[in-house]
Structures are given as structure tokens and as C-alpha cells.
C-alpha atoms as a PDB file:
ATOM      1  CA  UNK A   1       0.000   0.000   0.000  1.00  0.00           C
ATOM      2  CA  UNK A   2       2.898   2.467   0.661  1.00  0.00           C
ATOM      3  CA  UNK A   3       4.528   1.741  -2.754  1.00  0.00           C
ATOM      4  CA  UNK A   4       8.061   2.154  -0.865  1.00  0.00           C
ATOM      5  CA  UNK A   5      10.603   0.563   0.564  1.00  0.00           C
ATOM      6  CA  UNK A   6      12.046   3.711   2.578  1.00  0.00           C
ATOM      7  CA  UNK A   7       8.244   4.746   3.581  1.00  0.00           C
ATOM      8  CA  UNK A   8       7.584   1.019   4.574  1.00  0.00           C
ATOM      9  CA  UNK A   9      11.004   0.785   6.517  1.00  0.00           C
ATOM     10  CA  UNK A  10      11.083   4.094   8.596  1.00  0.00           C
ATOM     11  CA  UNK A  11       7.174   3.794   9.335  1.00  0.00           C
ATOM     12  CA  UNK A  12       7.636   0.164  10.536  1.00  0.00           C
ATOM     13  CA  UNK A  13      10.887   2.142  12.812  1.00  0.00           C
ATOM     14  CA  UNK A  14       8.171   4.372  13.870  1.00  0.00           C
ATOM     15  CA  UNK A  15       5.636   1.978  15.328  1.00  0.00           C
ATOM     16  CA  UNK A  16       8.225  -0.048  17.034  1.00  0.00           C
ATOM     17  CA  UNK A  17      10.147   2.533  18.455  1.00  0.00           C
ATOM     18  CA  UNK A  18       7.192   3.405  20.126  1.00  0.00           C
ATOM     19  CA  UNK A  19       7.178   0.120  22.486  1.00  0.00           C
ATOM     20  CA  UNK A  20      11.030   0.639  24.197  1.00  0.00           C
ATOM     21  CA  UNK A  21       9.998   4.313  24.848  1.00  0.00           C
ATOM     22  CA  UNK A  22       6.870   2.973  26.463  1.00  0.00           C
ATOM     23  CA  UNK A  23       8.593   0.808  28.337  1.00  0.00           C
ATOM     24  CA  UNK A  24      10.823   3.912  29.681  1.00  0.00           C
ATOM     25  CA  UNK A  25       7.792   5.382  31.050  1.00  0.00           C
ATOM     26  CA  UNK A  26       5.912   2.543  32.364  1.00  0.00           C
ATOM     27  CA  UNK A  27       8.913   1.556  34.289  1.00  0.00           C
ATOM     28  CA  UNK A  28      10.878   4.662  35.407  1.00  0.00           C
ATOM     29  CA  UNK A  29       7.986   7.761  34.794  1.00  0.00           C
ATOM     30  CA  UNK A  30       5.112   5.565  36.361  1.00  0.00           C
ATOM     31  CA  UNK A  31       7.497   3.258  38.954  1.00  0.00           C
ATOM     32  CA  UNK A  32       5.435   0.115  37.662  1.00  0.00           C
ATOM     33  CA  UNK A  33       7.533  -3.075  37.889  1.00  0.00           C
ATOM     34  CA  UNK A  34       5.117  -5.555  37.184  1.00  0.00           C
ATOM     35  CA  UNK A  35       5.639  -7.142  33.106  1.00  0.00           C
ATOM     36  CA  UNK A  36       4.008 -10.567  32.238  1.00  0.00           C
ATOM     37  CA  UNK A  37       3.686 -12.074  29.040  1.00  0.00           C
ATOM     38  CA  UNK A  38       0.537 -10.703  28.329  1.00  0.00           C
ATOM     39  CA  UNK A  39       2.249  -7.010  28.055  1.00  0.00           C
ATOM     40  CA  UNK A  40       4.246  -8.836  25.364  1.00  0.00           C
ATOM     41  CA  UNK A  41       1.225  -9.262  22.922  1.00  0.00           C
ATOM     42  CA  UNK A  42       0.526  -5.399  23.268  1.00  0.00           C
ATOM     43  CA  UNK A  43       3.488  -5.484  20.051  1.00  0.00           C
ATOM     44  CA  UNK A  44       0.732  -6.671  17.813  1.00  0.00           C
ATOM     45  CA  UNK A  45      -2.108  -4.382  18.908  1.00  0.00           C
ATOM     46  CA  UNK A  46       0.554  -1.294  18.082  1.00  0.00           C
ATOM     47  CA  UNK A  47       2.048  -2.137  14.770  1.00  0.00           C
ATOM     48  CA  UNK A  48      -1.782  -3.037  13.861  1.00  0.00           C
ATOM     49  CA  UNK A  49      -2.553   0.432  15.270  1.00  0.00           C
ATOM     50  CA  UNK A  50       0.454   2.401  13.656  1.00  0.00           C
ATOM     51  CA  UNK A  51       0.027   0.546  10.429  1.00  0.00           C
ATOM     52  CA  UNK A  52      -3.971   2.126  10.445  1.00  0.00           C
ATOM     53  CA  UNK A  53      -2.736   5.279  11.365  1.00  0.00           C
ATOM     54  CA  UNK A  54      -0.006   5.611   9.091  1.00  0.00           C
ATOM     55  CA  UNK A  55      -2.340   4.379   6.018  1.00  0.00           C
ATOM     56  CA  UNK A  56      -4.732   7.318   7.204  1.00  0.00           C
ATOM     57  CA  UNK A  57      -2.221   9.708   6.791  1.00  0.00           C
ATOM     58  CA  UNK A  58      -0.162   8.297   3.991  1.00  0.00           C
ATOM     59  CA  UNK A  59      -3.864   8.296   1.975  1.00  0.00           C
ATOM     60  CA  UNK A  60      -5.040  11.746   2.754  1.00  0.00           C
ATOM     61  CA  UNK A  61      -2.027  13.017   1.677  1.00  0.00           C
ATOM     62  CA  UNK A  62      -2.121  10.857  -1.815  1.00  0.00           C
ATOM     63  CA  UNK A  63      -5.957  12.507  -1.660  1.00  0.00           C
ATOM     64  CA  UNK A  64      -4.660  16.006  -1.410  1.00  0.00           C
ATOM     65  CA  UNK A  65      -1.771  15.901  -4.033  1.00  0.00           C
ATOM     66  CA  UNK A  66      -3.918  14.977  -6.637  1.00  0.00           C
ATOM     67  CA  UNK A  67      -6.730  17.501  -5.464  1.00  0.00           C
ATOM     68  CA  UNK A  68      -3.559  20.033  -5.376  1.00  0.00           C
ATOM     69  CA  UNK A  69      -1.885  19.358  -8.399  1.00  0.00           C
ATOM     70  CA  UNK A  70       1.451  18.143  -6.611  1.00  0.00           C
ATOM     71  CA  UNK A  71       3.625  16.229  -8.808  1.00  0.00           C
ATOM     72  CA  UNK A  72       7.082  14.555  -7.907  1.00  0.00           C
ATOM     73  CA  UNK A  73       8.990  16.596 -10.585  1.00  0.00           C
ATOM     74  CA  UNK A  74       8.020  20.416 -10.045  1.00  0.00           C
ATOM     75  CA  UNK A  75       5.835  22.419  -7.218  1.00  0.00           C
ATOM     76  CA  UNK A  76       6.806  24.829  -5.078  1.00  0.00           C
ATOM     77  CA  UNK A  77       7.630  24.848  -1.450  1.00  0.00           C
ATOM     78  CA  UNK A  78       4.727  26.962  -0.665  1.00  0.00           C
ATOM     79  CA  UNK A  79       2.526  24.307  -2.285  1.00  0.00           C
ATOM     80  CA  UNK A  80       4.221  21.364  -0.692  1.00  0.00           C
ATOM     81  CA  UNK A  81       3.628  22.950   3.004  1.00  0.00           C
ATOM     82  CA  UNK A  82       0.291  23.599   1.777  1.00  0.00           C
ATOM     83  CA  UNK A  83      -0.629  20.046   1.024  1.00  0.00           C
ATOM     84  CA  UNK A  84       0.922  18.903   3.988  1.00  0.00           C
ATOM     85  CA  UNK A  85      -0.494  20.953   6.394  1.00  0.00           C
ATOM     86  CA  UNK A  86      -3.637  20.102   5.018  1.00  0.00           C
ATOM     87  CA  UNK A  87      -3.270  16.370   5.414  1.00  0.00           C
ATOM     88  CA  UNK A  88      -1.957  16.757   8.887  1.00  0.00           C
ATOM     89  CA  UNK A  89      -5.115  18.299  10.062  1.00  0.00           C
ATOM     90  CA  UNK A  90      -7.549  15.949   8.307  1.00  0.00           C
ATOM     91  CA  UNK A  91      -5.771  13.256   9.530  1.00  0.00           C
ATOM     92  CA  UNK A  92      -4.355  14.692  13.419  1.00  0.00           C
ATOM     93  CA  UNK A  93      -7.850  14.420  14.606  1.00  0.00           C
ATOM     94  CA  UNK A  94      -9.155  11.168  13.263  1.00  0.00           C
ATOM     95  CA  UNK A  95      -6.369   9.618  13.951  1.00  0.00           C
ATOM     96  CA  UNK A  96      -6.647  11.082  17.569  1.00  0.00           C
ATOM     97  CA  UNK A  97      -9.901  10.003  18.404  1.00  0.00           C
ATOM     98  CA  UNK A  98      -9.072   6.725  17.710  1.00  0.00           C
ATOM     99  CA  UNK A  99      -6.356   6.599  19.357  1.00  0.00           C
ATOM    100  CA  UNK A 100      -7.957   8.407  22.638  1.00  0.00           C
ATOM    101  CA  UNK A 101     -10.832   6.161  22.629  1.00  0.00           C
ATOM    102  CA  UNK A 102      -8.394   3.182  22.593  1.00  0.00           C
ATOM    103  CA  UNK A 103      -6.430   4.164  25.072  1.00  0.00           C
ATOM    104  CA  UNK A 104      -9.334   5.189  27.310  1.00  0.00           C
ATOM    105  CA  UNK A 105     -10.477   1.680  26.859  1.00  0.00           C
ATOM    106  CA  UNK A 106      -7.143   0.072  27.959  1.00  0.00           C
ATOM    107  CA  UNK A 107      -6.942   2.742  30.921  1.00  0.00           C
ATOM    108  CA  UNK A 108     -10.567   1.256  32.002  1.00  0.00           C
ATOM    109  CA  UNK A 109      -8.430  -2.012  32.784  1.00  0.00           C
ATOM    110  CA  UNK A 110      -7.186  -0.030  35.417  1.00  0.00           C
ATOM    111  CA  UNK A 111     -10.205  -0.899  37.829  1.00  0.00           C
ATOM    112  CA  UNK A 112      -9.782  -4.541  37.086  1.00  0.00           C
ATOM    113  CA  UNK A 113      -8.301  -6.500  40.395  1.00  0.00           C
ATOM    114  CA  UNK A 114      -6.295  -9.065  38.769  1.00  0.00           C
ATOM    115  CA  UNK A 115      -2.546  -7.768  38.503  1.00  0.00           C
ATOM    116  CA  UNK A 116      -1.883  -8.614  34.934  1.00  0.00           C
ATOM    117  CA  UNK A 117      -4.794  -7.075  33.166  1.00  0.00           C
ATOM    118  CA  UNK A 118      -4.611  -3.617  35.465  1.00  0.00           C
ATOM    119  CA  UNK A 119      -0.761  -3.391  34.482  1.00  0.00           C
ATOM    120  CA  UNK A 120      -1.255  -4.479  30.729  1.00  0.00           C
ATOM    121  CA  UNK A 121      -4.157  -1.770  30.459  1.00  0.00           C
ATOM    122  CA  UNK A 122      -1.654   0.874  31.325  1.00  0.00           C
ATOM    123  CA  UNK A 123       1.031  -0.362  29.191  1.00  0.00           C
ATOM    124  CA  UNK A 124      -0.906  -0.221  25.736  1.00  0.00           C
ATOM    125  CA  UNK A 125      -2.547   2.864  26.905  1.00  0.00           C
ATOM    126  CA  UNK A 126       0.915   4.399  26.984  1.00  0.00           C
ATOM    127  CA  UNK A 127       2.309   2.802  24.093  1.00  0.00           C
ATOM    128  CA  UNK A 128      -0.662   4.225  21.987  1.00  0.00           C
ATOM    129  CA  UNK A 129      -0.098   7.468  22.865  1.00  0.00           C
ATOM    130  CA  UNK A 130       3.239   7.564  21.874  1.00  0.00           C
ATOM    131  CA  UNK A 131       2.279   5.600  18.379  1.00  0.00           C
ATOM    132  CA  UNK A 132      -0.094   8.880  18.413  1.00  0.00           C
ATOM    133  CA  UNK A 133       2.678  11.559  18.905  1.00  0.00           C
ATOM    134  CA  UNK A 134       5.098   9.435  16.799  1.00  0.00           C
ATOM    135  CA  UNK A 135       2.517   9.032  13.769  1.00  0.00           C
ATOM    136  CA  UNK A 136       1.869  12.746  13.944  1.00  0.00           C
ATOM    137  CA  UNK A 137       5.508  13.886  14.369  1.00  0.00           C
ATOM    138  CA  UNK A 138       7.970  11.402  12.519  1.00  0.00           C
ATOM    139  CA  UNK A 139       5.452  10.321   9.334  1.00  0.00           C
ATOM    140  CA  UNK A 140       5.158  13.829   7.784  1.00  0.00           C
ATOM    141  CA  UNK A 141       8.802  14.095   7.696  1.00  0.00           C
ATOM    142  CA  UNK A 142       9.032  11.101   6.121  1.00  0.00           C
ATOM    143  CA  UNK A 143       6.664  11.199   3.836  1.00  0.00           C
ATOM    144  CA  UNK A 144       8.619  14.867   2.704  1.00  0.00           C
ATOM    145  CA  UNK A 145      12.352  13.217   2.777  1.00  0.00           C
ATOM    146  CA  UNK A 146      10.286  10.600   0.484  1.00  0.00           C
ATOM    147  CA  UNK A 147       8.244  12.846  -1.773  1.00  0.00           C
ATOM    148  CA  UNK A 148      11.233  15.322  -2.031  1.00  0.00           C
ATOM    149  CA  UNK A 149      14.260  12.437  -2.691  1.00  0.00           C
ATOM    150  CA  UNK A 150      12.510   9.459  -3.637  1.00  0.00           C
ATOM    151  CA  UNK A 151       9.324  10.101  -5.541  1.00  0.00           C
ATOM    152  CA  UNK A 152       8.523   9.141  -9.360  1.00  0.00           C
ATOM    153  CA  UNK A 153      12.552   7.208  -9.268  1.00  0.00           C
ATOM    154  CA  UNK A 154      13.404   3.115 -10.264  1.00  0.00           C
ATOM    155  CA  UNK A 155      16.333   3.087  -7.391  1.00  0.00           C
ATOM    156  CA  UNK A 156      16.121   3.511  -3.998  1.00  0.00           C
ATOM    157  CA  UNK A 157      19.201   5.750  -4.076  1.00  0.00           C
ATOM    158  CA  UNK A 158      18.418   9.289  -2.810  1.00  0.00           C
ATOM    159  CA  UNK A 159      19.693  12.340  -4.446  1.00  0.00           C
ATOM    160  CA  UNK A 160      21.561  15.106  -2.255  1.00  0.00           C
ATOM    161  CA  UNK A 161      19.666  17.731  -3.468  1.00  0.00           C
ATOM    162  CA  UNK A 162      15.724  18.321  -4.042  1.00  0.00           C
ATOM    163  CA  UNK A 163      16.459  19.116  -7.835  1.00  0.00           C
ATOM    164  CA  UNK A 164      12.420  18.836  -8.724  1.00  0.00           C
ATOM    165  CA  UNK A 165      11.046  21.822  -6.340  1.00  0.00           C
ATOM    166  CA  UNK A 166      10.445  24.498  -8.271  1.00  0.00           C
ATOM    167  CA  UNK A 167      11.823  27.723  -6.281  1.00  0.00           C
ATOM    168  CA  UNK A 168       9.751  30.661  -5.458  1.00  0.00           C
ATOM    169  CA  UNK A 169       9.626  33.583  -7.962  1.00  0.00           C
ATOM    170  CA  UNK A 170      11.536  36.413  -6.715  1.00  0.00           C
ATOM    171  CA  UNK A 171       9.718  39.756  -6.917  1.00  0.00           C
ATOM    172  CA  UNK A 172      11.171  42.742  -9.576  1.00  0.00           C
ATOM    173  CA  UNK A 173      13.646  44.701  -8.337  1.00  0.00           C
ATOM    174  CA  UNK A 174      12.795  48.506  -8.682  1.00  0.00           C
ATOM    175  CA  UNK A 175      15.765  50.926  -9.519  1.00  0.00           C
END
């Protein structure tokens, strides 16, 4: 569905990244030392989660180029941030409320009196919210490095320099 290697790669990075960093502030931040296997199977409710939200994003923004005009070989900048910022915000709060709602529902473990399930309900809630923050942070700027370097080429190899971006017209000078 991503139709890239490097998007595939660094959004796959993205969504497991998010479990370590989880486990930084289950453990130190929130002091819980508790970790069964169960916590373990959160891995697949995340990348399932990251994959969904990075799809979201990855087709609003295919959406929005074509409604745009925004071709890999020449735009502007101003028309690039455009398009972006426009796909961000369709996609921030969707992608939000299903994330919150999620989370929500594994924070309602919470009142649950056997050890494992309280503990696990924290763990995914935090691990969602970072997917969250991660999936609204890290995926833009890949999807620019991508559009910018990779777009509309055979190879994998990026170029150094954004040679397709059309710069922005400078005004007259007046004498």
C-alpha cells in the first residue's frame, strides 16, 4: 500500500520505536515493575494500530496531491507545506480520536483487580499514545524526505539535493 521501501522501513521504525519508549515510562515515569507475558502481545495491537494510522495519513495526503496538483517533478515549497499541512489536520484528529478512545479503553483495565490485566491496560494505553505523537511527528517528515528524494525514481538511491522543487519567484527589483 505504501509503494516504498524507505516509507515502509522508517514507518515500521516508527511503530516499534514506540514500544522501548513505552517501556521507559511505564517503568521509570510511572514506577510500575510488574511485566508478564501478556504485556508482550501489546506489540501486535501497536504495529496493527500504527500501520492504520499511518495508512490514514499516507492516503489523505495521496488525496490532497492529486486535489492540489502536486507532482514529484516540479511544485513549489509553498505548495508542498500547503498540502501537507492540510493532510496533517484531516488526519491529526481522526487519527486522535481513535487513538484516545483506545487508550481510554485500555486505561478502564485499570479498575480490574487481577494484577496482569490492570498493568497491561496501562502499558498499551501508553504505548498508543506515543504511536499517536510518533505518527503525527515522525510520518510527515518522512513522507517529505520521500516525496522530495525518492518520488517518481526506479532506485532507492536518494539524491543530495531536491532538484524537482520548483523555487519561489523572486519579486522585480525597482531601480
Amino acid at each position: 500500500h505504501l509503494g516504498s521501501l524507505f516509507m515502509a522501513v522508517f514507518c515500521m521504525f516508527q511503530i516499534i520505536v514506540s514500544l522501548p519508549i513505552s517501556g521507559i515510562f511505564y517503568r521509570g515515569v510511572f514506577r510500575v515493575g510488574y511485566f508478564e507475558f501478556v504485556h508482550v502481545l501489546i506489540v501486535y495491537l501497536v504495529l496493527g494500530i500504527g500501520a492504520d494510522d499511518v495508512f490514514v495519513l499516507l492516503d489523505t495526503w495521496r488525496h490532497i496531491k492529486a486535489e492540489l496538483g502536486i507532482s514529484p517533478r516540479a511544485c513549489s515549497y509553498e505548495l508542498l507545506a500547503r498540502g501537507l499541512r492540510r493532510s496533517w489536520t484531516r488526519t491529526a484528529t481522526a487519527i486522535f480520536n481513535t487513538s484516545f478512545t483506545t487508550a481510554m479503553a485500555f486505561v478502564s483495565m485499570s479498575i480490574s483487580k487481577v494484577m496482569p490485566m490492570k498493568t497491561c491496560g496501562y502499558f498499551a494505553a501508553i504505548c498508543i499514545i506515543l504511536n499517536y505523537i510518533f505518527c503525527i511527528t515522525f510520518t510527515p517528515a518522512i513522507l517529505m524526505v520521500h516525496h522530495l528524494h525518492l518520488s517518481g525514481k526506479r532506485c532507492c538511491c536518494p539524491s543530495l539535493a531536491p532538484n524537482h522543487v520548483v523555487p519561489e519567484p523572486e519579486a522585480p527589483k525597482e531601480s
